[in-house]
C-alpha atoms as a PDB file:
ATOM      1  CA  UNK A   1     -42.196   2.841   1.181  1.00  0.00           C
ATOM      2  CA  UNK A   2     -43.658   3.822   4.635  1.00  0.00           C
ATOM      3  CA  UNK A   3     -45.081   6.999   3.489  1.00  0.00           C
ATOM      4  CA  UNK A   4     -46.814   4.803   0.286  1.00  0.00           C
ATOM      5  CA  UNK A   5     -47.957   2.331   2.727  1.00  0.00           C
ATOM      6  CA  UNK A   6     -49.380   5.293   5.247  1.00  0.00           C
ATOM      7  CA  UNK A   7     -51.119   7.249   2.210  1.00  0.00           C
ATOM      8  CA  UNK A   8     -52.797   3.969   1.108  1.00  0.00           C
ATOM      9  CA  UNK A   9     -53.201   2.156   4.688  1.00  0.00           C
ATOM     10  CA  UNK A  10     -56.838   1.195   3.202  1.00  0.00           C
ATOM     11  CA  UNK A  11     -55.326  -1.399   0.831  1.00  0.00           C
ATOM     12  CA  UNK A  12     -54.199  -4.208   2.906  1.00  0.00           C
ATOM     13  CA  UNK A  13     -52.438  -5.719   0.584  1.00  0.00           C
ATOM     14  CA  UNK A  14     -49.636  -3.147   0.523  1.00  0.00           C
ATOM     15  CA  UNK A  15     -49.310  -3.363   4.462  1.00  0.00           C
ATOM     16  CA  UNK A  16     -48.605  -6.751   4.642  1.00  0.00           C
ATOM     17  CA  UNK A  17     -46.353  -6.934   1.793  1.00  0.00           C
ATOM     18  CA  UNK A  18     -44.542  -4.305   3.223  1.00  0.00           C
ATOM     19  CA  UNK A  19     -42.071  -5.975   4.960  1.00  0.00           C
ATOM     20  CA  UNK A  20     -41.255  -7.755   1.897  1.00  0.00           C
ATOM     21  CA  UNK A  21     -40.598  -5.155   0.005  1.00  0.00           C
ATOM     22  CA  UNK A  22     -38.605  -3.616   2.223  1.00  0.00           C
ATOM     23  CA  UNK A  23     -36.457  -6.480   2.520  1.00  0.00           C
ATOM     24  CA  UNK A  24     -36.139  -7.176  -1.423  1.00  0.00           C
ATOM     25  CA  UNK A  25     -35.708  -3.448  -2.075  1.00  0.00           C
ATOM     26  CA  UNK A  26     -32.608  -3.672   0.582  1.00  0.00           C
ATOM     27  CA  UNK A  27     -31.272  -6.724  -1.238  1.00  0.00           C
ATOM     28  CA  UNK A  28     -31.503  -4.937  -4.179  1.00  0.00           C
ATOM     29  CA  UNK A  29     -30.065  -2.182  -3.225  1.00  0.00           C
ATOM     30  CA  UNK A  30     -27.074  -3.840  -1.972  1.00  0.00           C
ATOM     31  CA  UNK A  31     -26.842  -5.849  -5.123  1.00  0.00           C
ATOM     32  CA  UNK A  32     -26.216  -2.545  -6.894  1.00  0.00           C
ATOM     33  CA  UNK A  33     -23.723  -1.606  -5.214  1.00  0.00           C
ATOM     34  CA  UNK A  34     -21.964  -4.187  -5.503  1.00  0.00           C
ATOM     35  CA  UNK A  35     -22.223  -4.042  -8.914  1.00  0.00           C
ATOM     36  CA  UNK A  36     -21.100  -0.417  -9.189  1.00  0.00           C
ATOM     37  CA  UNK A  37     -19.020  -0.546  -6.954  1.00  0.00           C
ATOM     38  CA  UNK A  38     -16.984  -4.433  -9.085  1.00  0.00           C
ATOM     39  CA  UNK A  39     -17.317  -2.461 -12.362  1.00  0.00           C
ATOM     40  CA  UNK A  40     -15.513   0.530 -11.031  1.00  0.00           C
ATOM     41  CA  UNK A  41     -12.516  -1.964  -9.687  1.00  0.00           C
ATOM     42  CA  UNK A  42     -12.385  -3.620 -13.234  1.00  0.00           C
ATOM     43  CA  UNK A  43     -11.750  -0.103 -14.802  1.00  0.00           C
ATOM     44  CA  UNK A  44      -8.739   0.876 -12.274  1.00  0.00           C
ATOM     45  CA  UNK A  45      -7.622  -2.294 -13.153  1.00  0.00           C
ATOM     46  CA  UNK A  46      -7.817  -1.285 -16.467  1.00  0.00           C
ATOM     47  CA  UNK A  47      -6.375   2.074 -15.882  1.00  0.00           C
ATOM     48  CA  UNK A  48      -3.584   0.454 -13.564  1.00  0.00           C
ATOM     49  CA  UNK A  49      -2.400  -1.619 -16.534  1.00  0.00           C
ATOM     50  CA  UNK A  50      -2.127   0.994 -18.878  1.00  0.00           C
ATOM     51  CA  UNK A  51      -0.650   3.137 -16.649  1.00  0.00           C
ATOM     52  CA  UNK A  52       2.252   0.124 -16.029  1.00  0.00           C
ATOM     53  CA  UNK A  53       2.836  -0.604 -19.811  1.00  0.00           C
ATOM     54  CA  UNK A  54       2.920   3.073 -20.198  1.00  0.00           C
ATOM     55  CA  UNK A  55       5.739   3.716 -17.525  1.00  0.00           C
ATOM     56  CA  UNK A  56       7.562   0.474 -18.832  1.00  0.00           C
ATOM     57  CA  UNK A  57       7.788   2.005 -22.191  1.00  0.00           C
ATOM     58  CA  UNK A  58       8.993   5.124 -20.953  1.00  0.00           C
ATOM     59  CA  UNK A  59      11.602   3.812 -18.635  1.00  0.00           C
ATOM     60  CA  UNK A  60      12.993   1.482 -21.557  1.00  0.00           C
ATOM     61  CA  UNK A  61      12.812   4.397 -24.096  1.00  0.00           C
ATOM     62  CA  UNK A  62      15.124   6.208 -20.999  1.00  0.00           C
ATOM     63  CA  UNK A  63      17.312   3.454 -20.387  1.00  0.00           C
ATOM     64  CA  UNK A  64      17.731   3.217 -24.571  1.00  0.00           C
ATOM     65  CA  UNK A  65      19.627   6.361 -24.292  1.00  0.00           C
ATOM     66  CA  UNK A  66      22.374   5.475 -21.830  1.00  0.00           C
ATOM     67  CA  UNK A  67      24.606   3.983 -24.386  1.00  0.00           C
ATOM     68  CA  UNK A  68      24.282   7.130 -26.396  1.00  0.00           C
ATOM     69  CA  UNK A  69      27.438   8.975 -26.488  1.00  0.00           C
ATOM     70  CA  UNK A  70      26.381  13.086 -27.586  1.00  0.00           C
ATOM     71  CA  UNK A  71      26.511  15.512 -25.094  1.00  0.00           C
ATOM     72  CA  UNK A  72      22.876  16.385 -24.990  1.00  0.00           C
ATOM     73  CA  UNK A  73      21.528  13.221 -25.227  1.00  0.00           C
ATOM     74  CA  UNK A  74      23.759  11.800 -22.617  1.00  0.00           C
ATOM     75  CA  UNK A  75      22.672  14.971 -20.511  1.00  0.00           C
ATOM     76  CA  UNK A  76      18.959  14.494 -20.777  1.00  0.00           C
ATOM     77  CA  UNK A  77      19.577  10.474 -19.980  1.00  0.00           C
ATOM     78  CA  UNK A  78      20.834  11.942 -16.782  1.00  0.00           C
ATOM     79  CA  UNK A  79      18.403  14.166 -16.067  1.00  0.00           C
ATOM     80  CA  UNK A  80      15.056  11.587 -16.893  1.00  0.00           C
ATOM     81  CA  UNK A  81      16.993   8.267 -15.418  1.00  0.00           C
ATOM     82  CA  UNK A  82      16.804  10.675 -11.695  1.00  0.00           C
ATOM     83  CA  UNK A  83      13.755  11.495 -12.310  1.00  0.00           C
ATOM     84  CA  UNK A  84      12.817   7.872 -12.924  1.00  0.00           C
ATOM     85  CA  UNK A  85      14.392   6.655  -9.978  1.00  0.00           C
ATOM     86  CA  UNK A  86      12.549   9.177  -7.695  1.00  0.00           C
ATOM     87  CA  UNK A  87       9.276   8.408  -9.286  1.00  0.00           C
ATOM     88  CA  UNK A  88       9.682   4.440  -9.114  1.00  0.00           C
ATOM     89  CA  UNK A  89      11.594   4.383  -5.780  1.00  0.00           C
END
């Protein structure tokens, strides 16, 4: 804005407006951000959610397969349930 103001210093309207400006464009700017800045927390929100129902799915899927009585399928019960635990704390 200054360098506008300096290459046009004849037009008086643009240096006493400048101030203005300067202050709107600042408001503006801030307003922006904001905005950026509230849609990118909707969308790991979002992300969180899915994420959640994802894991939830998964970890009753797992948990469907401790009743099961074959060797294998008991074994990788075992093996994903530890995993779980670690992962979820």
């Amino acid at each position: 804005m200054g360098a506008f103001t300096k290459a046009d210093k004849s037009e008086q309207v643009y240096s006493a407006k400048l101030g203005d400006i300067e202050k709107l464009l600042e408001s503006l700017q801030v307003g922006l951000h904001r905005s950026k800045v509230s849609q990118m927390v909707a969308s790991l929100e979002a992300s969180d959610c899915e994420r959640d129902d994802a894991l939830s799915t998964l970890t009753g899927f797992v948990k469907a397969f401790s009743r099961v009585k074959e060797a294998t399928s008991k074994e990788a019960y075992d093996k994903l349930s530890k995993l779980l635990e670690i992962m979820l704390g």
